[in-house]
PDB file of N, CA and C in Angstrom:
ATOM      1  N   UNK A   1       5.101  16.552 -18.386  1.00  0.00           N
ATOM      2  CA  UNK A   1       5.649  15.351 -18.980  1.00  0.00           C
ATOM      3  C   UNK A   1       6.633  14.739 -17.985  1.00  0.00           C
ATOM      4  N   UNK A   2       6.447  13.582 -17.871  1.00  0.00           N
ATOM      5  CA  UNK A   2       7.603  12.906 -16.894  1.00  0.00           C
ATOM      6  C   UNK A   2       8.293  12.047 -17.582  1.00  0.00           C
ATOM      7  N   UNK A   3       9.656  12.330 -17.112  1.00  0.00           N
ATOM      8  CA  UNK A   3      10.969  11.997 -17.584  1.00  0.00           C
ATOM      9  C   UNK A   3      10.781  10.238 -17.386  1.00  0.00           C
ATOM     10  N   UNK A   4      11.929  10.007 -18.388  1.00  0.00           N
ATOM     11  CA  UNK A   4      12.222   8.431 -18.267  1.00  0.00           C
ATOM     12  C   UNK A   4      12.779   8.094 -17.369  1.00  0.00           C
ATOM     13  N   UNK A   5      12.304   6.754 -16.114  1.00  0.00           N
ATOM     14  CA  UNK A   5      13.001   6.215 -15.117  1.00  0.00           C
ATOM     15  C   UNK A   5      14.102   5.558 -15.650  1.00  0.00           C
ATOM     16  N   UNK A   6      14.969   5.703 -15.181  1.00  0.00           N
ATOM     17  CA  UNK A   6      16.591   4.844 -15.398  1.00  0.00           C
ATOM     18  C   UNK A   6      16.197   3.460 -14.702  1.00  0.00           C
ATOM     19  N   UNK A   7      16.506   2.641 -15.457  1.00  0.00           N
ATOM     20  CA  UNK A   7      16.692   0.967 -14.490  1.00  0.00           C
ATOM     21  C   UNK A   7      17.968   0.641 -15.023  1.00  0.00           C
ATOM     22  N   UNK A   8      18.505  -0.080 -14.104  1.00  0.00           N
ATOM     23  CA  UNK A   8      19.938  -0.782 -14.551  1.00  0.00           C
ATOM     24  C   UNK A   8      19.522  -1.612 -15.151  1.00  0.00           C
ATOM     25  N   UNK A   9      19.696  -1.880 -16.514  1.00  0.00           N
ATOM     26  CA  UNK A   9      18.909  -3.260 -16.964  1.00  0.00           C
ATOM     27  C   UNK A   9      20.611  -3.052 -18.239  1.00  0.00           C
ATOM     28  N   UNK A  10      20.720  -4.169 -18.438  1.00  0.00           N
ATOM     29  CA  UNK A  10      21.889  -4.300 -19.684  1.00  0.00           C
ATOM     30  C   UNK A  10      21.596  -3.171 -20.598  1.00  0.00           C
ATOM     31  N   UNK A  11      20.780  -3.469 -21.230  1.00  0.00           N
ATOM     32  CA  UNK A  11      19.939  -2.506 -22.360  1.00  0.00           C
ATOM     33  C   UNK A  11      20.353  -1.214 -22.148  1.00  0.00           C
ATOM     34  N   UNK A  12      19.659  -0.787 -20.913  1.00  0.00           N
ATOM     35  CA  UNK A  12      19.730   0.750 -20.223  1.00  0.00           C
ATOM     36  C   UNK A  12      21.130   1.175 -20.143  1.00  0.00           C
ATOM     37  N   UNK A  13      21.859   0.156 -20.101  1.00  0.00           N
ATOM     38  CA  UNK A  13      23.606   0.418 -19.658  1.00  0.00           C
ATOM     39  C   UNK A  13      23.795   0.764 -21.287  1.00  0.00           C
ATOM     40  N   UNK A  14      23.828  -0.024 -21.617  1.00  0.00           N
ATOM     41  CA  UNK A  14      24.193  -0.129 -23.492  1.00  0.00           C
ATOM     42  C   UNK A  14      23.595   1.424 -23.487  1.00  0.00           C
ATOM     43  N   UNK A  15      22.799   1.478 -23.819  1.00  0.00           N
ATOM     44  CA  UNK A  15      22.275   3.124 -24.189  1.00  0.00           C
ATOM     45  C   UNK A  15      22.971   3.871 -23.496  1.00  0.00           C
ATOM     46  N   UNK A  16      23.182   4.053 -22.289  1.00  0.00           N
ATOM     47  CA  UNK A  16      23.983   5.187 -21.865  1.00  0.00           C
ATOM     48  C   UNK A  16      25.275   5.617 -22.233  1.00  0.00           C
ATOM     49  N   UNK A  17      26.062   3.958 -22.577  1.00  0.00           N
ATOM     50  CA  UNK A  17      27.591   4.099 -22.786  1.00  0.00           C
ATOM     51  C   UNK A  17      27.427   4.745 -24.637  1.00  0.00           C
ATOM     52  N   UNK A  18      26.016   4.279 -25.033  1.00  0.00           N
ATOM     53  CA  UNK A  18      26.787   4.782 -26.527  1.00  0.00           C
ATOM     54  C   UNK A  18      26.227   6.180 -27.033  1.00  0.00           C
ATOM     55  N   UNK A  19      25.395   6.794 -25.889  1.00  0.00           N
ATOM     56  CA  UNK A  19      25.096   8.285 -25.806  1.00  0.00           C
ATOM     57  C   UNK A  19      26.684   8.794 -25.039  1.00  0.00           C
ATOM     58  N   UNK A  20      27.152   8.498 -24.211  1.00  0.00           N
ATOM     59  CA  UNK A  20      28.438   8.931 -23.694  1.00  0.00           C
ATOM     60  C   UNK A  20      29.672   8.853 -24.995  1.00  0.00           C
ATOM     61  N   UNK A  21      29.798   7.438 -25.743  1.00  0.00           N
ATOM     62  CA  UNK A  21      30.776   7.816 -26.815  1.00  0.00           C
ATOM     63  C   UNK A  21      30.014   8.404 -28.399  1.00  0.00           C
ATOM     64  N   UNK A  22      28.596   8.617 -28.292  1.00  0.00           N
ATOM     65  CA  UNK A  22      28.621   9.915 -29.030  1.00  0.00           C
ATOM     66  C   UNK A  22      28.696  11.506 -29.018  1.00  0.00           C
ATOM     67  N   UNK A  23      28.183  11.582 -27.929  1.00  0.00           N
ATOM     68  CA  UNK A  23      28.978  13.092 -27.017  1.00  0.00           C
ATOM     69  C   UNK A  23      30.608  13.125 -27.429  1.00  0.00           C
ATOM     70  N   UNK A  24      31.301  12.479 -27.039  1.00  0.00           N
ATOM     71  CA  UNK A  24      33.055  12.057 -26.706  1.00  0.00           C
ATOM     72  C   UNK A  24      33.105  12.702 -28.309  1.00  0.00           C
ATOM     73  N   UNK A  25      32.595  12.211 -29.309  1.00  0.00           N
ATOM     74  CA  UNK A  25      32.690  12.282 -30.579  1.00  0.00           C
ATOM     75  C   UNK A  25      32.501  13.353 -30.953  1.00  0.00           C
ATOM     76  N   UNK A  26      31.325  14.041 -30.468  1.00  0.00           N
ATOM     77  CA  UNK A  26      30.959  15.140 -31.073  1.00  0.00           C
ATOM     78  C   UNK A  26      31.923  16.169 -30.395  1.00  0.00           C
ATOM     79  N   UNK A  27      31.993  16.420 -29.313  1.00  0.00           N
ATOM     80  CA  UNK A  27      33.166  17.295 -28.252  1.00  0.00           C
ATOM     81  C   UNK A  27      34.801  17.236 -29.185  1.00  0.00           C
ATOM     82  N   UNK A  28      34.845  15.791 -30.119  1.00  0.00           N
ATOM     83  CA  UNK A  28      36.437  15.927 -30.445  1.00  0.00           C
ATOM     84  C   UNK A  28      36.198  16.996 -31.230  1.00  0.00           C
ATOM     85  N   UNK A  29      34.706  16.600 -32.238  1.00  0.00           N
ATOM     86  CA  UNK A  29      34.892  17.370 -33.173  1.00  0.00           C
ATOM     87  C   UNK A  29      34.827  18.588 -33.527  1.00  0.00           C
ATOM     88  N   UNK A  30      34.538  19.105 -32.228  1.00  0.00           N
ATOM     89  CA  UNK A  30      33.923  20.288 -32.066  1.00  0.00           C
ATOM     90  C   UNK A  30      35.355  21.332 -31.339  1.00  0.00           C
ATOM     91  N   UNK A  31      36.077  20.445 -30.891  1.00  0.00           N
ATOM     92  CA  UNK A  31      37.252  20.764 -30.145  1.00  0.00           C
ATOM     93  C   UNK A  31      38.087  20.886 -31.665  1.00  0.00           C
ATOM     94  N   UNK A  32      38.561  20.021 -32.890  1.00  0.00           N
ATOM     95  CA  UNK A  32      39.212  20.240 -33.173  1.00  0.00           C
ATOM     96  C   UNK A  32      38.994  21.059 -34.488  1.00  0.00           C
ATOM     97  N   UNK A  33      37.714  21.626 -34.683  1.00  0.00           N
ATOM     98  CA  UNK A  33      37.239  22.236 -35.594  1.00  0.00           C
ATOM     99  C   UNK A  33      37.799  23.298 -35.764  1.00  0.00           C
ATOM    100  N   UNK A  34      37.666  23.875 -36.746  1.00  0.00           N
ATOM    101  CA  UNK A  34      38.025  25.209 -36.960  1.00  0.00           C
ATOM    102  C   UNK A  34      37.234  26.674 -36.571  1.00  0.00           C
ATOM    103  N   UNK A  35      37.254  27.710 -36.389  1.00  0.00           N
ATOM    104  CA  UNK A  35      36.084  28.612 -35.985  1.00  0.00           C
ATOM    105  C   UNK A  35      35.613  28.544 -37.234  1.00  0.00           C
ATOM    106  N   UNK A  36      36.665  28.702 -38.589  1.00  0.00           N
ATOM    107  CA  UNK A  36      35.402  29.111 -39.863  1.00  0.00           C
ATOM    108  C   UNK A  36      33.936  27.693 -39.472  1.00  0.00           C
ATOM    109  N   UNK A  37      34.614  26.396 -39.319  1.00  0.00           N
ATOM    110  CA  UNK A  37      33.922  25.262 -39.431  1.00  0.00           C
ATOM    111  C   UNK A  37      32.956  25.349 -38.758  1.00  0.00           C
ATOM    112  N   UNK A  38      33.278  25.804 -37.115  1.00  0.00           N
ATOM    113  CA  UNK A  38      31.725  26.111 -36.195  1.00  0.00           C
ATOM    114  C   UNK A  38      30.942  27.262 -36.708  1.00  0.00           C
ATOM    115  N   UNK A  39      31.121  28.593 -37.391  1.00  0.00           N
ATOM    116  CA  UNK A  39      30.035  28.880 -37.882  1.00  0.00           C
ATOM    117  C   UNK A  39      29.617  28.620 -39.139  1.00  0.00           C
ATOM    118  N   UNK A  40      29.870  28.035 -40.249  1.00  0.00           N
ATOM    119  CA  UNK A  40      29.394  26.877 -40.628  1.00  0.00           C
ATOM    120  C   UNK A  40      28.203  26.008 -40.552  1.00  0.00           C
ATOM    121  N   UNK A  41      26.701  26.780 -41.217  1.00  0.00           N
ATOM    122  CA  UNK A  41      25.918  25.362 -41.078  1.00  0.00           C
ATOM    123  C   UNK A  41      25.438  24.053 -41.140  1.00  0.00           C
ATOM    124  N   UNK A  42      26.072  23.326 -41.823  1.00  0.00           N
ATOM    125  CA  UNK A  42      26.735  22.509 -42.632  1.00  0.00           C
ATOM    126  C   UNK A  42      27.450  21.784 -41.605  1.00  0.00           C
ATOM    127  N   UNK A  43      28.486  22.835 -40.910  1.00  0.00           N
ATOM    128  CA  UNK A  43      29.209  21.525 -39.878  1.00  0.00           C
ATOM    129  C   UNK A  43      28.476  21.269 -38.820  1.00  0.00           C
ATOM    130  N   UNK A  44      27.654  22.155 -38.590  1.00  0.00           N
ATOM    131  CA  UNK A  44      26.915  22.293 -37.325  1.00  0.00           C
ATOM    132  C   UNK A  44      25.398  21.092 -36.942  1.00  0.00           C
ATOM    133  N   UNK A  45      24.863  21.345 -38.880  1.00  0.00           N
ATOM    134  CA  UNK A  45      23.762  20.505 -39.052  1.00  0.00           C
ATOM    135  C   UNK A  45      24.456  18.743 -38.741  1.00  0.00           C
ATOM    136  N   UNK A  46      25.917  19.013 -39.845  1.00  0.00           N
ATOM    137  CA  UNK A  46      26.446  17.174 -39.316  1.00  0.00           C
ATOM    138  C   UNK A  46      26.776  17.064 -37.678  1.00  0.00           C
ATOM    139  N   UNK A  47      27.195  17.460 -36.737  1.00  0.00           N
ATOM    140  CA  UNK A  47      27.384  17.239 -35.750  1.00  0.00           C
ATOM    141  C   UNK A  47      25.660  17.310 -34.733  1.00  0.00           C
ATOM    142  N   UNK A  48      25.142  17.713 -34.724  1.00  0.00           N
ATOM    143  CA  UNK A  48      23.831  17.644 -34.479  1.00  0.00           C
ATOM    144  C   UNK A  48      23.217  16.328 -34.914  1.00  0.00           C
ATOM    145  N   UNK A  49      23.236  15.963 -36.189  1.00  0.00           N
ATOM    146  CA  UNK A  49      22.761  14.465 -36.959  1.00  0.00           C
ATOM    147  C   UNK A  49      23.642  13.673 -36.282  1.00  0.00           C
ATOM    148  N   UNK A  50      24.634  14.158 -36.000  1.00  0.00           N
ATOM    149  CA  UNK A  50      25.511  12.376 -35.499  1.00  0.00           C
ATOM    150  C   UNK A  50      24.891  11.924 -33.858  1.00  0.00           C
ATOM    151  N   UNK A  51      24.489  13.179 -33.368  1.00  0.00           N
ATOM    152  CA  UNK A  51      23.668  12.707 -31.848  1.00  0.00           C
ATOM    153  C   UNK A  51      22.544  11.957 -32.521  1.00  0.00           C
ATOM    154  N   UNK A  52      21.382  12.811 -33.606  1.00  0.00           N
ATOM    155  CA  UNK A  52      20.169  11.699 -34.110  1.00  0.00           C
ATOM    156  C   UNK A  52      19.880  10.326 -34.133  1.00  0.00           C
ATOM    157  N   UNK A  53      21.422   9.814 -34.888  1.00  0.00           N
ATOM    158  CA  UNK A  53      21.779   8.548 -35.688  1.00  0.00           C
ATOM    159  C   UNK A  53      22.070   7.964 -34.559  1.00  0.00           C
ATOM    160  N   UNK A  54      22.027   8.256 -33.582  1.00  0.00           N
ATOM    161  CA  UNK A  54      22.985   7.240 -31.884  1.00  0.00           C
ATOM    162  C   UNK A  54      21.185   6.523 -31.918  1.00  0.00           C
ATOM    163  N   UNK A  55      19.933   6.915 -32.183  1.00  0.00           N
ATOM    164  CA  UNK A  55      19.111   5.987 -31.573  1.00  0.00           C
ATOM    165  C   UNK A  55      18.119   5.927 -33.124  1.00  0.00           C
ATOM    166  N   UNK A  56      18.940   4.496 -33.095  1.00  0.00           N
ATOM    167  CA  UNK A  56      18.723   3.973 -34.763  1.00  0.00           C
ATOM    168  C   UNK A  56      17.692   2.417 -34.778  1.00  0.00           C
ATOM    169  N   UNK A  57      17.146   2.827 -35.556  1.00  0.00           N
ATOM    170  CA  UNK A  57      15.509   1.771 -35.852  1.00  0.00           C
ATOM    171  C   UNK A  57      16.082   0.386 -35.770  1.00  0.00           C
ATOM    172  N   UNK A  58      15.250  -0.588 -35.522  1.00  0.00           N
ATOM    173  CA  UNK A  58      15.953  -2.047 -35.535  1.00  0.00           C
ATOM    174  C   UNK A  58      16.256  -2.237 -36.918  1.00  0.00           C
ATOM    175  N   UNK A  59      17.654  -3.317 -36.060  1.00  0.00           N
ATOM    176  CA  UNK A  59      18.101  -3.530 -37.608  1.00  0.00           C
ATOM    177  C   UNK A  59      19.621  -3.008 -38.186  1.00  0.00           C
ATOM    178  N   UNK A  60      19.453  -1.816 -37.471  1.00  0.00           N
ATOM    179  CA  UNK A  60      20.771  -0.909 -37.755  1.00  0.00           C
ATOM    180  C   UNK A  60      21.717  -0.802 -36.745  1.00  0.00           C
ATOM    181  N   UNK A  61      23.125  -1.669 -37.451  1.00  0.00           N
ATOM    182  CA  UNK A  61      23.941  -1.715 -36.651  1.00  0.00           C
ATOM    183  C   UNK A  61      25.061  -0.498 -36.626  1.00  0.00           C
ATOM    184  N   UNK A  62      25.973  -0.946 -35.405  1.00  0.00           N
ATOM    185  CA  UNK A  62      27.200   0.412 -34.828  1.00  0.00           C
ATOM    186  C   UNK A  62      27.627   0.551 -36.234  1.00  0.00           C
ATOM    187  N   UNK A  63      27.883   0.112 -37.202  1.00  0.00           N
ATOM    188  CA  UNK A  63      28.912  -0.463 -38.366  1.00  0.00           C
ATOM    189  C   UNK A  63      27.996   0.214 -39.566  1.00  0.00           C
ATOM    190  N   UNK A  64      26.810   0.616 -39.431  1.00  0.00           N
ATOM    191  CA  UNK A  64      25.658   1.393 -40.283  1.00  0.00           C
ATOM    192  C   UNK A  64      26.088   2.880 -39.883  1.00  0.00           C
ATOM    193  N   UNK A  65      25.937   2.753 -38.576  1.00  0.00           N
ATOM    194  CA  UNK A  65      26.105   4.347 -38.137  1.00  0.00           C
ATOM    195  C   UNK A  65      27.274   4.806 -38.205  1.00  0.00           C
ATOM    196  N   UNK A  66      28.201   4.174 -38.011  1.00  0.00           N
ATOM    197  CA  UNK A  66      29.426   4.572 -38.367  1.00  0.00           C
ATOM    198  C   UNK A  66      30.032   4.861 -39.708  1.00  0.00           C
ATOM    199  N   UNK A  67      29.428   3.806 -40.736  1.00  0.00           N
ATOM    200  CA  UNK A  67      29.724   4.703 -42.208  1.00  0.00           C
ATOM    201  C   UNK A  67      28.872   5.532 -42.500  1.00  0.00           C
ATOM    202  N   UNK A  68      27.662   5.963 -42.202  1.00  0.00           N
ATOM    203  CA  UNK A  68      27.236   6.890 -41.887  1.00  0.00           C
ATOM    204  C   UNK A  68      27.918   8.066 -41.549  1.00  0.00           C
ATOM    205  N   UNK A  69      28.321   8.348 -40.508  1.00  0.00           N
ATOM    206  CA  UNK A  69      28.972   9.185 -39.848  1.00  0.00           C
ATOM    207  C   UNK A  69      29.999   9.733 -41.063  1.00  0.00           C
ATOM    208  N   UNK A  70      31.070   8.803 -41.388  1.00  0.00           N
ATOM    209  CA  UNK A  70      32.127   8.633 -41.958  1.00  0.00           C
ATOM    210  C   UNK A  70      31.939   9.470 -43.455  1.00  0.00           C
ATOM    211  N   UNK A  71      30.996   8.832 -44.006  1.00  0.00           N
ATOM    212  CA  UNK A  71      30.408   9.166 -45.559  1.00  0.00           C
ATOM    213  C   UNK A  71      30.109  10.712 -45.631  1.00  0.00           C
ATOM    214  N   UNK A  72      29.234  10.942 -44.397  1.00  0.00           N
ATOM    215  CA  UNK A  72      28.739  12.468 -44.336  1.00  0.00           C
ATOM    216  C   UNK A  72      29.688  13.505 -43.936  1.00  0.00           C
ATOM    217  N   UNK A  73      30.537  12.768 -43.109  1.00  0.00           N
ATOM    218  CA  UNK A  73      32.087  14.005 -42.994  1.00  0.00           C
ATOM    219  C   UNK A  73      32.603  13.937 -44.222  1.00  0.00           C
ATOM    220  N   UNK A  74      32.653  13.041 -44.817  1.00  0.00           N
ATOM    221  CA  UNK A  74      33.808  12.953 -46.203  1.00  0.00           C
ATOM    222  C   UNK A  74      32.985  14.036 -47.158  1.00  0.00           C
ATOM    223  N   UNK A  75      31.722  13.891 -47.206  1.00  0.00           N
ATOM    224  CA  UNK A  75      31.072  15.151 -48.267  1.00  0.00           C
ATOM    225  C   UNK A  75      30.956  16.063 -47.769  1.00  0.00           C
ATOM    226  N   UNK A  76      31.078  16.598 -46.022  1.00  0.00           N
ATOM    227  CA  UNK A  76      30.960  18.072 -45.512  1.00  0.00           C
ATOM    228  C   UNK A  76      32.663  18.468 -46.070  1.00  0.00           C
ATOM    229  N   UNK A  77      33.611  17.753 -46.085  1.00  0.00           N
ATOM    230  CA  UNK A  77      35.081  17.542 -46.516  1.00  0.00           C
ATOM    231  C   UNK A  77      34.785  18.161 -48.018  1.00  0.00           C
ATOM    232  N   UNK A  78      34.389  17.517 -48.604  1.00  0.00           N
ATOM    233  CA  UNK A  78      34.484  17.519 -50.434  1.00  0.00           C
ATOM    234  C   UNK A  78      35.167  16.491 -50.806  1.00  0.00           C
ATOM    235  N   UNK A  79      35.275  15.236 -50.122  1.00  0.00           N
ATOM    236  CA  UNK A  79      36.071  14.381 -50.819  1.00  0.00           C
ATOM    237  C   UNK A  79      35.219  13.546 -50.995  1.00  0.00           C
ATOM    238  N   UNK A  80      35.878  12.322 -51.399  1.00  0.00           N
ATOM    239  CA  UNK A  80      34.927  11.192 -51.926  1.00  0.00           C
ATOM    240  C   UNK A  80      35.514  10.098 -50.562  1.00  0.00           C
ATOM    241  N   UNK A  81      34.599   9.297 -49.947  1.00  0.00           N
ATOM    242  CA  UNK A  81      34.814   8.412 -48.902  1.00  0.00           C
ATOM    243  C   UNK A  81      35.056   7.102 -49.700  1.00  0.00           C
ATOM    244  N   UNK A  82      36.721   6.688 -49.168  1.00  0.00           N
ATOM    245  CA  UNK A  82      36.740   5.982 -49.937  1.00  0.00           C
ATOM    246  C   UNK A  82      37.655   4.853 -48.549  1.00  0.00           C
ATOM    247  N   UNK A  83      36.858   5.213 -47.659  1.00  0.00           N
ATOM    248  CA  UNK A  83      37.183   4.198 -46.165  1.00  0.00           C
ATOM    249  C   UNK A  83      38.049   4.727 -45.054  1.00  0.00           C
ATOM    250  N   UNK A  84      37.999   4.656 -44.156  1.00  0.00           N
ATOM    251  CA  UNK A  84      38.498   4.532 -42.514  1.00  0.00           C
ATOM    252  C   UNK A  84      40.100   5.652 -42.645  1.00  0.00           C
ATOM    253  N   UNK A  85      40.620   4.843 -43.544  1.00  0.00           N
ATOM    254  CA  UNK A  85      41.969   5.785 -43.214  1.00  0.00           C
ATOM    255  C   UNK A  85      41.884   6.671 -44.135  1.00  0.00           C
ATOM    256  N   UNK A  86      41.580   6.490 -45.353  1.00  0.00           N
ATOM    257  CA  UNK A  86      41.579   7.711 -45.888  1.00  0.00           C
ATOM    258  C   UNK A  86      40.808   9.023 -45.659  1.00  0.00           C
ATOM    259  N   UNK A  87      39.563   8.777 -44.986  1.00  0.00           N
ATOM    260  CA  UNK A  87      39.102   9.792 -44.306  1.00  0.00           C
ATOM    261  C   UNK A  87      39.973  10.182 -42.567  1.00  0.00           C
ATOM    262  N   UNK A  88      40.555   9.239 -41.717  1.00  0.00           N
ATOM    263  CA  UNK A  88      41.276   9.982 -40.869  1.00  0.00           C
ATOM    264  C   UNK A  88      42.464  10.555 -41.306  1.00  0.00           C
ATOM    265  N   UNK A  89      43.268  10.029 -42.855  1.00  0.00           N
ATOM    266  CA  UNK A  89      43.711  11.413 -42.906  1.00  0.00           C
ATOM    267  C   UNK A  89      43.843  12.685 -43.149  1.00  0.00           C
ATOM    268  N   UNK A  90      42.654  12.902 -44.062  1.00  0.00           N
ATOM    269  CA  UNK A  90      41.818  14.245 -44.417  1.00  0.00           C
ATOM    270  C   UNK A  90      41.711  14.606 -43.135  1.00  0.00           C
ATOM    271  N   UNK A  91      41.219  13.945 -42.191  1.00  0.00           N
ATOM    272  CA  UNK A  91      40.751  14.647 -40.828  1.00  0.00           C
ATOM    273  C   UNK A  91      41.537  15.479 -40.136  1.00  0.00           C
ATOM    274  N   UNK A  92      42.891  14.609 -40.215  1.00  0.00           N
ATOM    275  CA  UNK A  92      44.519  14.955 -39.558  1.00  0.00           C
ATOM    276  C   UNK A  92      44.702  16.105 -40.168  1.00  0.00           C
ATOM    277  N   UNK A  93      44.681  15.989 -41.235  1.00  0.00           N
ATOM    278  CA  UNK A  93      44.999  16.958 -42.409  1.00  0.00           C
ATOM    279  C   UNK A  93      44.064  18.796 -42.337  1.00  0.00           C
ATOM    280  N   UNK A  94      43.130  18.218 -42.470  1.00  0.00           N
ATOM    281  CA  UNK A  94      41.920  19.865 -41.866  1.00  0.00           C
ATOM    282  C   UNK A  94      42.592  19.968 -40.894  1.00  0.00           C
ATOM    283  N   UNK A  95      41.809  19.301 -39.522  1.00  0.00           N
ATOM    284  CA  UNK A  95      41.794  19.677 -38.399  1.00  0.00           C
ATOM    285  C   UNK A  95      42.822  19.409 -37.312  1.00  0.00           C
ATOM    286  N   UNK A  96      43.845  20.282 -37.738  1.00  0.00           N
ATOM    287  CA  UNK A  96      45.365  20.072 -37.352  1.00  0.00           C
ATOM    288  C   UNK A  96      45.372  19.410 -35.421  1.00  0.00           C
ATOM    289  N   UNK A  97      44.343  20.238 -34.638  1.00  0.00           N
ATOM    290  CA  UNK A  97      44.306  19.756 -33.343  1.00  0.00           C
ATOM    291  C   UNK A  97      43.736  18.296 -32.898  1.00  0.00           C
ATOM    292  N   UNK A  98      43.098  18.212 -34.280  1.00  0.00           N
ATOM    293  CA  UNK A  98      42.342  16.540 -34.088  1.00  0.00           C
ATOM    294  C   UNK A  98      43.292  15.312 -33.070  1.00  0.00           C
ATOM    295  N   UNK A  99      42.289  15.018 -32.082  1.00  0.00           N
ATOM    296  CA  UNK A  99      43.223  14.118 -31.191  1.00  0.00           C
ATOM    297  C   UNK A  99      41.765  12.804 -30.932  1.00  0.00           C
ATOM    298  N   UNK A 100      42.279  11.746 -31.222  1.00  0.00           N
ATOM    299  CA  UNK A 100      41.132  10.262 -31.114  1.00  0.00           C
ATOM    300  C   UNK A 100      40.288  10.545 -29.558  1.00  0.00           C
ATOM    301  N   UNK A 101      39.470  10.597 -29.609  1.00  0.00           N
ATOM    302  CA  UNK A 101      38.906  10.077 -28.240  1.00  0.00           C
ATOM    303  C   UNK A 101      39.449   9.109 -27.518  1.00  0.00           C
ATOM    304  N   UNK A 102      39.902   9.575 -26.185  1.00  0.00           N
ATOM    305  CA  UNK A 102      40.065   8.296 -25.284  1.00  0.00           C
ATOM    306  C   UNK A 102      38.771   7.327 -24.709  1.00  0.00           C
ATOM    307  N   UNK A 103      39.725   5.814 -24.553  1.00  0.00           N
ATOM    308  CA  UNK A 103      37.768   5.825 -24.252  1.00  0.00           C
ATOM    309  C   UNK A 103      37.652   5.769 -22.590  1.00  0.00           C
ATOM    310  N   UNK A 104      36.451   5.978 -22.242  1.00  0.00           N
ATOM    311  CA  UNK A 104      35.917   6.335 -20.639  1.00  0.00           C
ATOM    312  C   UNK A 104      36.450   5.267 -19.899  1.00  0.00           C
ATOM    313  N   UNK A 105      36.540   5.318 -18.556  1.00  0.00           N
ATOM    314  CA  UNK A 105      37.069   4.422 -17.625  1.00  0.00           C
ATOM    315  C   UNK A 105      35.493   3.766 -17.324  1.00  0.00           C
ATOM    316  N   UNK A 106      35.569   2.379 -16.965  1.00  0.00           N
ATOM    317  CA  UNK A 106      34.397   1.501 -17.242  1.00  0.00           C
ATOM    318  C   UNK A 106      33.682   2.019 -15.589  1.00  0.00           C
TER     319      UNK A 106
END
């Protein structure tokens, strides 16, 4: 099987940067997890799905995948998602080392 040629094309750029800030994402979360949390299948299956959801059918925007994301931590949590801050502070709250992703130098 032969691999996909890279072209610099906009497109090709776009894809790379938002495989790079879903990695970034998954690494926080994985960094600020807990050991019970990494063995855990459950946390393991959501962090695995959040790489899936990075290459999403037309149609579906960053703003899909992101409550996405958001919704499915809040029920690996047990809480009810009830938006942006109230799930980062559950987050703060678990995962005491939790630190935001910086973002990459361009």
């Amino acid at each position: 099987m032969k691999m996909p040629e890279y072209k610099n094309s906009k497109a090709q750029k776009r894809a790379v940067e938002n495989d790079r800030r879903t990695a970034d994402i998954i690494r926080t979360f994985w960094a600020a997890s807990s050991q019970k949390d990494k063995n855990n299948p459950e946390f393991l299956a959501f962090l695995m799905q959040c790489g899936w959801c990075n290459r999403a059918p037309q149609g579906r925007t960053k703003e899909t995948t992101r409550r996405w994301r958001n919704v499915t931590l809040a029920r690996y949590f047990g809480i009810k998602y009830l938006g942006p801050e109230e799930l980062a502070l559950s987050v703060r709250e678990r995962w005491r080392k939790y630190r935001r992703p910086r973002p990459r130098p361009c």
